[in-house]
C-alpha atoms as a PDB file:
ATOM      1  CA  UNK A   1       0.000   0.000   0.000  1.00  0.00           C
ATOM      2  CA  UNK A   2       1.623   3.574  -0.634  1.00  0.00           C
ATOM      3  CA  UNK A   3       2.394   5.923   1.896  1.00  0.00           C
ATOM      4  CA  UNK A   4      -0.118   8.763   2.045  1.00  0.00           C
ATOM      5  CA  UNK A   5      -0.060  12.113   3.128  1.00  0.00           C
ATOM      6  CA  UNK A   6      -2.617  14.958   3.911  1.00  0.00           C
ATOM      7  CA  UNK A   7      -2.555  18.937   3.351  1.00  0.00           C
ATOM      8  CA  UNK A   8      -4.827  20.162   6.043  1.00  0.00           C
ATOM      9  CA  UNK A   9      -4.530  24.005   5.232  1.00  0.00           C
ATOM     10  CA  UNK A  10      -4.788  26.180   6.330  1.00  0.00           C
ATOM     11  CA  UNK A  11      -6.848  27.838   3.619  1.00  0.00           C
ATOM     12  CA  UNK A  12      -5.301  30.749   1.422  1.00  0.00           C
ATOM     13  CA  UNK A  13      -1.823  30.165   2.504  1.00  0.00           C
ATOM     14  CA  UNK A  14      -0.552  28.504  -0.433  1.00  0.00           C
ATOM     15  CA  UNK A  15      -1.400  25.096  -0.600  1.00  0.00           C
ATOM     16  CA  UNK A  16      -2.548  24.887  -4.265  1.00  0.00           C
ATOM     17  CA  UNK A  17       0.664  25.884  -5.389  1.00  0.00           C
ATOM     18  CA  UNK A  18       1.988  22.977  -2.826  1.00  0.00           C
ATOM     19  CA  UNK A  19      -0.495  20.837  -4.460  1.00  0.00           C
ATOM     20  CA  UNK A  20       0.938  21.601  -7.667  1.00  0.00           C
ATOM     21  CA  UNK A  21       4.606  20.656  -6.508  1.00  0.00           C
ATOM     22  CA  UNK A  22       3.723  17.691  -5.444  1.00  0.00           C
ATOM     23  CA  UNK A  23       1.662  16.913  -7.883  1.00  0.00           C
ATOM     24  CA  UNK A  24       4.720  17.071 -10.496  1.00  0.00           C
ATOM     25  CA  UNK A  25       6.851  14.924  -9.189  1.00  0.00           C
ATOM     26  CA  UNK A  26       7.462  11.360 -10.473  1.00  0.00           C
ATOM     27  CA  UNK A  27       6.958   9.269  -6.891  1.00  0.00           C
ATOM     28  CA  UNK A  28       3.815  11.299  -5.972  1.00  0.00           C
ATOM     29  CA  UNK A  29       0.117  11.081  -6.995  1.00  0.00           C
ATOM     30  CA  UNK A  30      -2.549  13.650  -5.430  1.00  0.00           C
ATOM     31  CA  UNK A  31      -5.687  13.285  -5.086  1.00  0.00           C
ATOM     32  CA  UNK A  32      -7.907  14.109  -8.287  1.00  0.00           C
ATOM     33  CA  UNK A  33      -9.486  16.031  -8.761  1.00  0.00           C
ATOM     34  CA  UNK A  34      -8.208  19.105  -7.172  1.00  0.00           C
ATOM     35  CA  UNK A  35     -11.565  20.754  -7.038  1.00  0.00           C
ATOM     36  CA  UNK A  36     -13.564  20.044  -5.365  1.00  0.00           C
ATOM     37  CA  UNK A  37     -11.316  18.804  -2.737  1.00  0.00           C
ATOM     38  CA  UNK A  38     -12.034  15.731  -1.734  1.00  0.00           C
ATOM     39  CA  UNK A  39     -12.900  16.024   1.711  1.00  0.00           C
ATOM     40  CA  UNK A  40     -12.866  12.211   2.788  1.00  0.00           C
ATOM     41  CA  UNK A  41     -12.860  12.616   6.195  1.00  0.00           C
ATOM     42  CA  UNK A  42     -15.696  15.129   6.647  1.00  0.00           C
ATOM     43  CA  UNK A  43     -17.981  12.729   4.705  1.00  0.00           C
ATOM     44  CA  UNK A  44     -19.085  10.014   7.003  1.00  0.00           C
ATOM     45  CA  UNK A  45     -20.487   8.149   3.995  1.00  0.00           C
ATOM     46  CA  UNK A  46     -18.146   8.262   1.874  1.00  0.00           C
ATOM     47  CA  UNK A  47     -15.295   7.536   5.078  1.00  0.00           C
ATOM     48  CA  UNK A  48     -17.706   4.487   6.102  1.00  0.00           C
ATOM     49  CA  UNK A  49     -16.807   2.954   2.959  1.00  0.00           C
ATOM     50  CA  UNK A  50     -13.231   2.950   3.916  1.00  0.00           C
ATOM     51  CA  UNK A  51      -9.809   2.578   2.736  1.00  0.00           C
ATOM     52  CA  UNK A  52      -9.999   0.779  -0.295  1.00  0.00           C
ATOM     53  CA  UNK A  53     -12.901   2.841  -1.482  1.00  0.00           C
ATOM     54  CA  UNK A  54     -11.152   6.380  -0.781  1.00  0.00           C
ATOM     55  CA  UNK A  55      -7.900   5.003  -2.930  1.00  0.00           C
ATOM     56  CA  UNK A  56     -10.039   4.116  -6.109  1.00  0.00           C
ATOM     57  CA  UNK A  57     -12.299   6.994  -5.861  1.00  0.00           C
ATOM     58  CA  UNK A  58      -9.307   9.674  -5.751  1.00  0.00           C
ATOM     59  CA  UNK A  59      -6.259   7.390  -6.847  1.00  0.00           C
ATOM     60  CA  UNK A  60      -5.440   6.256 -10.337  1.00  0.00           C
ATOM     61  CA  UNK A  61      -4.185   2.568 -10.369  1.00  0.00           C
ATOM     62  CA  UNK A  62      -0.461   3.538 -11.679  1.00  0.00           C
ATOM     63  CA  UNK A  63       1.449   2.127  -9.190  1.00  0.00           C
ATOM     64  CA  UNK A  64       2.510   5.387  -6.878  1.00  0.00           C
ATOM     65  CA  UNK A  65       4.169   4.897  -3.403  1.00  0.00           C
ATOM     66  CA  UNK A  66       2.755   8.011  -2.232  1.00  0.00           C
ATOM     67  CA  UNK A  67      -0.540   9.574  -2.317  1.00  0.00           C
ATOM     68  CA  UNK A  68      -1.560  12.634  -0.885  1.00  0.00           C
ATOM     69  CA  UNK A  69      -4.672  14.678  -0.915  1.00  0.00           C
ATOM     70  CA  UNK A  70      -5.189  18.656   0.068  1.00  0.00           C
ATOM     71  CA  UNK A  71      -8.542  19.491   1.603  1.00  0.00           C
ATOM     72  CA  UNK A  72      -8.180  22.410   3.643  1.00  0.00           C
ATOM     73  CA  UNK A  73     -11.298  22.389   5.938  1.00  0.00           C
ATOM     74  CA  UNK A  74      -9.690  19.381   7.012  1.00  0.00           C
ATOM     75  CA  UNK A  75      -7.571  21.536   9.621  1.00  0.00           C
ATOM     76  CA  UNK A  76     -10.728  23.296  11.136  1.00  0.00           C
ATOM     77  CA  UNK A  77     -12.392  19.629  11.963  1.00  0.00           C
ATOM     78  CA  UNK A  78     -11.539  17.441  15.254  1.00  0.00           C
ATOM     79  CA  UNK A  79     -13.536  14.631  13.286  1.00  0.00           C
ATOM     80  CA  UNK A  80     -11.359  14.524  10.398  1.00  0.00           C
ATOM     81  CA  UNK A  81      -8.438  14.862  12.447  1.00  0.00           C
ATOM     82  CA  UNK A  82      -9.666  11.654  14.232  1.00  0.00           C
ATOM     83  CA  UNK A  83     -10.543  10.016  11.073  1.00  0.00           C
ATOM     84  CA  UNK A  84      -7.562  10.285   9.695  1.00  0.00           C
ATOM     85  CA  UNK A  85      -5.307   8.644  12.340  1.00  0.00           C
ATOM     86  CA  UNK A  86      -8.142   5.771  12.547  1.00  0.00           C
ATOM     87  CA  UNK A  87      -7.592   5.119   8.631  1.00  0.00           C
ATOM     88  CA  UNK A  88      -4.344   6.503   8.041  1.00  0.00           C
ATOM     89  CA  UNK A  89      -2.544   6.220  11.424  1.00  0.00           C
ATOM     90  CA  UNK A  90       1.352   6.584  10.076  1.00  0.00           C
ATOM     91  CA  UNK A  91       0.195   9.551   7.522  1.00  0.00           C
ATOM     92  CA  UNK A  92       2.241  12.633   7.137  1.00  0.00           C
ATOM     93  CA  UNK A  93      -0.360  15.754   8.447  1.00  0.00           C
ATOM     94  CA  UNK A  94       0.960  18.705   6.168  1.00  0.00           C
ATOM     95  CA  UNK A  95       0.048  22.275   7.245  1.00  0.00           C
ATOM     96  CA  UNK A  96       0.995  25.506   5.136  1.00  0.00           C
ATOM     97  CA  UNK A  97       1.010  28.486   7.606  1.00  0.00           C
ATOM     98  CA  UNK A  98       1.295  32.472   6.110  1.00  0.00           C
ATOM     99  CA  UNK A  99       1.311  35.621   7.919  1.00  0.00           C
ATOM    100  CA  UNK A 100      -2.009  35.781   9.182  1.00  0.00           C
ATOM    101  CA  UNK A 101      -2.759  39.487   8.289  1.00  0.00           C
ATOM    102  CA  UNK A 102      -2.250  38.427   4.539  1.00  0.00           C
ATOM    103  CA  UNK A 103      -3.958  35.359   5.214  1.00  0.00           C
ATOM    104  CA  UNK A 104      -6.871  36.990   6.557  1.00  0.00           C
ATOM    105  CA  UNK A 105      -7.173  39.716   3.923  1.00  0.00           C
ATOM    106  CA  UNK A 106      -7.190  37.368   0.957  1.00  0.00           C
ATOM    107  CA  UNK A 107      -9.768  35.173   2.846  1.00  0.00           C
ATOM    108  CA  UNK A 108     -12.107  38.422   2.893  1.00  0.00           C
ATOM    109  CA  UNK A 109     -11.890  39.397  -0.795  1.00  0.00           C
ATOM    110  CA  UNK A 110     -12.101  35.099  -1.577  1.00  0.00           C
ATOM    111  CA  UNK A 111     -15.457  35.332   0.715  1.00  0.00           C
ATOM    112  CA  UNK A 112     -16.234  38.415  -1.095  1.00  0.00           C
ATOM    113  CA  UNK A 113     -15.194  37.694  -4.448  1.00  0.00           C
ATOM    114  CA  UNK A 114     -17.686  35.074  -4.550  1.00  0.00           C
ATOM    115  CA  UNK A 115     -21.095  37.246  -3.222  1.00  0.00           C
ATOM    116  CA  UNK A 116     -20.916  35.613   0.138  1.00  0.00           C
ATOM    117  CA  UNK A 117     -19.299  38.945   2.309  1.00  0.00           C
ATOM    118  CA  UNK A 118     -20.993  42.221   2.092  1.00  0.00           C
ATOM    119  CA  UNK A 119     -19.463  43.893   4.750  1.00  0.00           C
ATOM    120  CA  UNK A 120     -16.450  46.371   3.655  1.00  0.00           C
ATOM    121  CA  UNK A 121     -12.788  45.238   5.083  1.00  0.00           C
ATOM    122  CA  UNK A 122     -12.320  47.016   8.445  1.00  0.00           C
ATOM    123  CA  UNK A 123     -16.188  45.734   9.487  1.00  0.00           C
ATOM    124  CA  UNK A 124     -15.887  42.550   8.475  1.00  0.00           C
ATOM    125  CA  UNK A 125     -12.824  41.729  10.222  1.00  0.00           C
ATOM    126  CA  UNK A 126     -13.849  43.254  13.590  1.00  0.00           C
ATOM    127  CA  UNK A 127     -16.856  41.072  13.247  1.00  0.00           C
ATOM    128  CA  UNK A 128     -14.539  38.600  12.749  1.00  0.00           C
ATOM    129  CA  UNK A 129     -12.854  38.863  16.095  1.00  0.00           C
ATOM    130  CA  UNK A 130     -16.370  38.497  17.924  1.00  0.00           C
ATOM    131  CA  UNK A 131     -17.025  34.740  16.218  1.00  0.00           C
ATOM    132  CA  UNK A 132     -20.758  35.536  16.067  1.00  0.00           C
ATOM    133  CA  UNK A 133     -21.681  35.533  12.534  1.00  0.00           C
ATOM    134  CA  UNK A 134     -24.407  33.100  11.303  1.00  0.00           C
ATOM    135  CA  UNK A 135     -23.347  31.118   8.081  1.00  0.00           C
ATOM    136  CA  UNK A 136     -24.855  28.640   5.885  1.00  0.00           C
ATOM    137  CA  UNK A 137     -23.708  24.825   6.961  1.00  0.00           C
ATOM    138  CA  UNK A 138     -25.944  23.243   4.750  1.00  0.00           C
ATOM    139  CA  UNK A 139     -23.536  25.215   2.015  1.00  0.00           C
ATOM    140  CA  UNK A 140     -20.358  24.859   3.532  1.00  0.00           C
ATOM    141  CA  UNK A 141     -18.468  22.845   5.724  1.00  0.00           C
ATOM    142  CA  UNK A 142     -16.694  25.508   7.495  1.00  0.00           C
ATOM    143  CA  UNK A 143     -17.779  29.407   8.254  1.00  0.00           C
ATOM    144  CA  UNK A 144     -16.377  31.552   5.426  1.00  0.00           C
ATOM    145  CA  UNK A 145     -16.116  34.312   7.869  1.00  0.00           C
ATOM    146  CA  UNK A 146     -13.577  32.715   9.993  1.00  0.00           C
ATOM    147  CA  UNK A 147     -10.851  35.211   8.938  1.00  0.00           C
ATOM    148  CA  UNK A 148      -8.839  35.880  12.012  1.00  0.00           C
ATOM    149  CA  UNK A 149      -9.746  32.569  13.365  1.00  0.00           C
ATOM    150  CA  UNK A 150      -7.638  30.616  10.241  1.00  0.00           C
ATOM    151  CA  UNK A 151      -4.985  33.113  11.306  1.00  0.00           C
ATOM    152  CA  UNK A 152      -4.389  31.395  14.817  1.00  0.00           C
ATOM    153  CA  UNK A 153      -2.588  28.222  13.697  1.00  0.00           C
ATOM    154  CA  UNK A 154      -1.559  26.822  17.344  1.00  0.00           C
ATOM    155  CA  UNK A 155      -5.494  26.458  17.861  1.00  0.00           C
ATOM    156  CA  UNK A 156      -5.659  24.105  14.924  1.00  0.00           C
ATOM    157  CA  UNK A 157      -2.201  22.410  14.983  1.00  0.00           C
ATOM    158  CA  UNK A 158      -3.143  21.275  18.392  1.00  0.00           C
ATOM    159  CA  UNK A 159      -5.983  19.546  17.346  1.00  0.00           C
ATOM    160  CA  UNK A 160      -3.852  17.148  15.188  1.00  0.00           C
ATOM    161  CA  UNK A 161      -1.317  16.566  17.566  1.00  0.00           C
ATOM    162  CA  UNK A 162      -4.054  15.011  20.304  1.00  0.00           C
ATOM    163  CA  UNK A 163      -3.952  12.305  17.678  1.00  0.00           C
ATOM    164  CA  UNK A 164      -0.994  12.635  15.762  1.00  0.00           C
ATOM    165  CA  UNK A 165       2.696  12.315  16.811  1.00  0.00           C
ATOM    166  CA  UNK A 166       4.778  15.504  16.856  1.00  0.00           C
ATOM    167  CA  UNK A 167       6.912  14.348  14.385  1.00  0.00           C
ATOM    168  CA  UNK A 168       4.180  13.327  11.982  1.00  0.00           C
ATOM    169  CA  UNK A 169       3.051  16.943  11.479  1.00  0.00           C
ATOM    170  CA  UNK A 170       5.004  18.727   8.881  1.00  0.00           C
ATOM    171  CA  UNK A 171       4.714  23.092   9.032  1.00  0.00           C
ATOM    172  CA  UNK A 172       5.893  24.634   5.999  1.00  0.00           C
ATOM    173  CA  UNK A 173       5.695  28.810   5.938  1.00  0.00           C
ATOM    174  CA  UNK A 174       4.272  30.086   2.663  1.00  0.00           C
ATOM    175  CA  UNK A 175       7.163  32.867   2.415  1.00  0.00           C
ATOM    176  CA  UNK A 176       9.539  30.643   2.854  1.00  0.00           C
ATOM    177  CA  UNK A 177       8.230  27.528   0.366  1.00  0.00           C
ATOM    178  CA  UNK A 178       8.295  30.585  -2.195  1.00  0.00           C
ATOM    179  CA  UNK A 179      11.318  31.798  -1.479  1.00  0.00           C
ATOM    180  CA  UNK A 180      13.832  29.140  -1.241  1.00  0.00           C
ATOM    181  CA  UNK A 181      13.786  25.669  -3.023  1.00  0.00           C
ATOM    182  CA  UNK A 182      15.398  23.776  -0.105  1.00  0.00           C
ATOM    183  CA  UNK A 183      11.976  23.759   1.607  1.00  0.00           C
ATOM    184  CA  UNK A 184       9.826  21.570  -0.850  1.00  0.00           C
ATOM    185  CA  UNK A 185      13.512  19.472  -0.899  1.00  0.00           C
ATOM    186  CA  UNK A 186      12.356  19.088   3.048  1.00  0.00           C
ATOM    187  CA  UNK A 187       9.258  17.589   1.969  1.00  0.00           C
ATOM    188  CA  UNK A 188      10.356  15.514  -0.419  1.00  0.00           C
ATOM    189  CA  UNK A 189      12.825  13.978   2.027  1.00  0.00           C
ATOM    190  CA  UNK A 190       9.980  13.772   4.798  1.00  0.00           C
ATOM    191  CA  UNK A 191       8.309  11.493   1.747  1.00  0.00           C
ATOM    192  CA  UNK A 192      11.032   9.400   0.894  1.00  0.00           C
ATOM    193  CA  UNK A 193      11.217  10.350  -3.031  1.00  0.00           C
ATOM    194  CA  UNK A 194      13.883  11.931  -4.786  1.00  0.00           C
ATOM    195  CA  UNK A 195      14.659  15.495  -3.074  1.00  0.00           C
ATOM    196  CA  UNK A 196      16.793  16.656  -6.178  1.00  0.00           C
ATOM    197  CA  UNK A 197      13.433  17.202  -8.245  1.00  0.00           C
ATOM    198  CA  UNK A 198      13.004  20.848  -9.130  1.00  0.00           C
ATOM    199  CA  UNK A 199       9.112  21.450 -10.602  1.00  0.00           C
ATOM    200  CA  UNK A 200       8.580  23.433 -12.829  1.00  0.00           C
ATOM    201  CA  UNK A 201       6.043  25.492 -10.745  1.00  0.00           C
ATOM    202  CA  UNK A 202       9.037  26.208  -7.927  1.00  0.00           C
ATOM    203  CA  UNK A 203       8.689  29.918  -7.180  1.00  0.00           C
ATOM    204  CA  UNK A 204       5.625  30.933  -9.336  1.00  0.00           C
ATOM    205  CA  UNK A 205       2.905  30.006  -6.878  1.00  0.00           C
ATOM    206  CA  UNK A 206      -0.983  30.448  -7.472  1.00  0.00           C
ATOM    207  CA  UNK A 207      -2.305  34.348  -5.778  1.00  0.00           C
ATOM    208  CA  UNK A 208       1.327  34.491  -3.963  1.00  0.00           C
ATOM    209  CA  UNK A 209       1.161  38.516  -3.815  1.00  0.00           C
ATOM    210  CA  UNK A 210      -1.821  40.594  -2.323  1.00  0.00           C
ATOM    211  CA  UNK A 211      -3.917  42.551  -4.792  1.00  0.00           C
ATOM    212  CA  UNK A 212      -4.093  46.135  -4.041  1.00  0.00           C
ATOM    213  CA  UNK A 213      -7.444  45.425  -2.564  1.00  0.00           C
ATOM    214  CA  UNK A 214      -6.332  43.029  -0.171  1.00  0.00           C
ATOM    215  CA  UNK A 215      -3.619  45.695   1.430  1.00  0.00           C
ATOM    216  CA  UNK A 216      -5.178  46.759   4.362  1.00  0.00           C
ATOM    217  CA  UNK A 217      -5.538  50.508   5.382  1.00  0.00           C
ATOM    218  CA  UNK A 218      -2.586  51.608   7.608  1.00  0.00           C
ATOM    219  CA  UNK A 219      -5.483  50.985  11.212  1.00  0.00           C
ATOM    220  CA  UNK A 220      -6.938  47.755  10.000  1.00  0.00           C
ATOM    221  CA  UNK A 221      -3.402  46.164   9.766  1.00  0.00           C
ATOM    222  CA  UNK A 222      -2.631  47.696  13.320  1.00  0.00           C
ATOM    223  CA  UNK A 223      -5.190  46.333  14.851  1.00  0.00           C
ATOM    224  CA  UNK A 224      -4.520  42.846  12.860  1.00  0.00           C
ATOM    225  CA  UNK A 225      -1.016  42.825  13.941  1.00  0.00           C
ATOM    226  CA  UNK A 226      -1.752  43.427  17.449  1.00  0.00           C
ATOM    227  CA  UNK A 227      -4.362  40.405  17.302  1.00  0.00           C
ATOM    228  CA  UNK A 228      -2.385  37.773  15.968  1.00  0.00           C
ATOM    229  CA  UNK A 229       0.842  38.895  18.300  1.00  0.00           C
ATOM    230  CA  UNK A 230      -0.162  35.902  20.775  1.00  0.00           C
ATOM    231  CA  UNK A 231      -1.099  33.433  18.502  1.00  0.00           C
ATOM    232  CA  UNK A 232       2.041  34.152  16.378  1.00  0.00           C
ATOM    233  CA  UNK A 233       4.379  34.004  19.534  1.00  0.00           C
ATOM    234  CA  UNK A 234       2.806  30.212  20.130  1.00  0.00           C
ATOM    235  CA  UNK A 235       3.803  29.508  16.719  1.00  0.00           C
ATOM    236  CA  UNK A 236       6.901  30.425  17.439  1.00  0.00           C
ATOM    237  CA  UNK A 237       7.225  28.318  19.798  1.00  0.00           C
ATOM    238  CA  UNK A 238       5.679  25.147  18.309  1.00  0.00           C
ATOM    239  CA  UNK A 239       7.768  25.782  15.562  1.00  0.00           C
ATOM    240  CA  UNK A 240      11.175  26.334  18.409  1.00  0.00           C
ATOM    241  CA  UNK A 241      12.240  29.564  15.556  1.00  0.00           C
ATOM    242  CA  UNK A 242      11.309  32.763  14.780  1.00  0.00           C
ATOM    243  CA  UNK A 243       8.660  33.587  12.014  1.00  0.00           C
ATOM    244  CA  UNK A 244       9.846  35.674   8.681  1.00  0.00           C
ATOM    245  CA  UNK A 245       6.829  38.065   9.139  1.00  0.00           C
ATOM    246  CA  UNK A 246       6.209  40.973  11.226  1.00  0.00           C
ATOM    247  CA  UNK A 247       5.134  39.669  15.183  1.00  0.00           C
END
């Protein structure tokens, strides 16, 4: 049976563009199709039907060693966190992390892009902090308003590691997956394939750089950065080094 591995999330930090990595090289197959993402292990029918089924539905029969799969709600969810270690207790957990203030922005104008958010920025992001908007669960399996939320990763890291070991959870930071090939290299050494393969995506990743309507005025980004100065100090530490954005 290949080894498989899981992208969590966390959503808009890059892991498409990780998708698309892995997806290129030789020893890998990912889940297909991309979109939808699969999301196995929030589907108790489809998660009843177990191992073998998930594998044919979203595998091809080629003969991989490793299979992964990116669903990014996947890090919001104690239930798929436990599902996964019931099904796939030795699987690498993969979570792409990205300063949370451009996180959260491109979350907003995502949510808003697609007629869901009709609040302007600074409104919609102090709502944000309270938790208290109503969303549609029959349309979505996690609140599309969760912008800050998404932005404090500890919460949802330590969700996987109640049933995950330490050392099967693998943090990449978006900046730094852009910026410097070693860090896929990482991955492909956490995967056992060859670490030498350079894709042909390395370094143009999907919606890396904020639009100019996802810059935040000069107060919003204030009040953002002194939100997520906790929560980016308990990265910190779960990570045991300092992160490359402003904290």
């Amino acid at each position: 049976m290949p080894d498989h591995f899981v992208i969590v999330g966390a959503q808009r930090s890059g892991t498409t563009y990780l998708y698309g990595l892995l997806d290129e090289h030789p020893e890998i197959e990912m889940a297909k199709p991309l979109r939808p993402e699969p999301k196995f292990f929030l589907d108790y029918d489809q998660y009843s039907l177990g191992l073998d089924a998930y594998d044919a539905k979203y595998f091809s029969d080629a003969g991989s060693r490793v299979r992964g799969e990116k669903s990014t709600s996947y890090i919001e969810s104690e239930v798929a966190a436990r599902r996964i270690s019931a099904m796939l207790p030795d699987a690498l957990i993969v979570v792409v992390v990205r300063d949370p203030v451009a996180r959260a922005m491109s979350n907003y104008q995502f949510t808003r892009q697609h007629g869901i958010e009709d609040l302007d920025p600074s409104d919609a992001l102090h709502r944000a902090a309270s938790g208290d908007r109503v969303w549609d669960r029959t349309r979505f399996s996690v609140s599309p308003f969760a912008y800050l939320a998404r932005g404090r990763y500890v919460d949802y890291l330590e969700r996987f590691t109640a049933h995950f070991a330490r050392d099967q959870i693998h943090v990449l930071v978006f900046e730094e997956l852009v910026a410097d090939p070693s860090v896929i290299g990482g991955l492909y050494e956490r995967l056992s394939v060859d670490r030498a393969f350079r894709p042909l995506r390395l370094g143009t990743p999907v919606n890396a750089a904020l639009k100019a309507d996802e810059v935040p005025e000069p107060a919003l980004e204030t009040w953002m950065r002194d939100y997520f100065r906790e929560p980016n100090r308990q990265l910190e530490q779960f990570l045991g080094r300092p992160l490359p954005w402003p904290t």
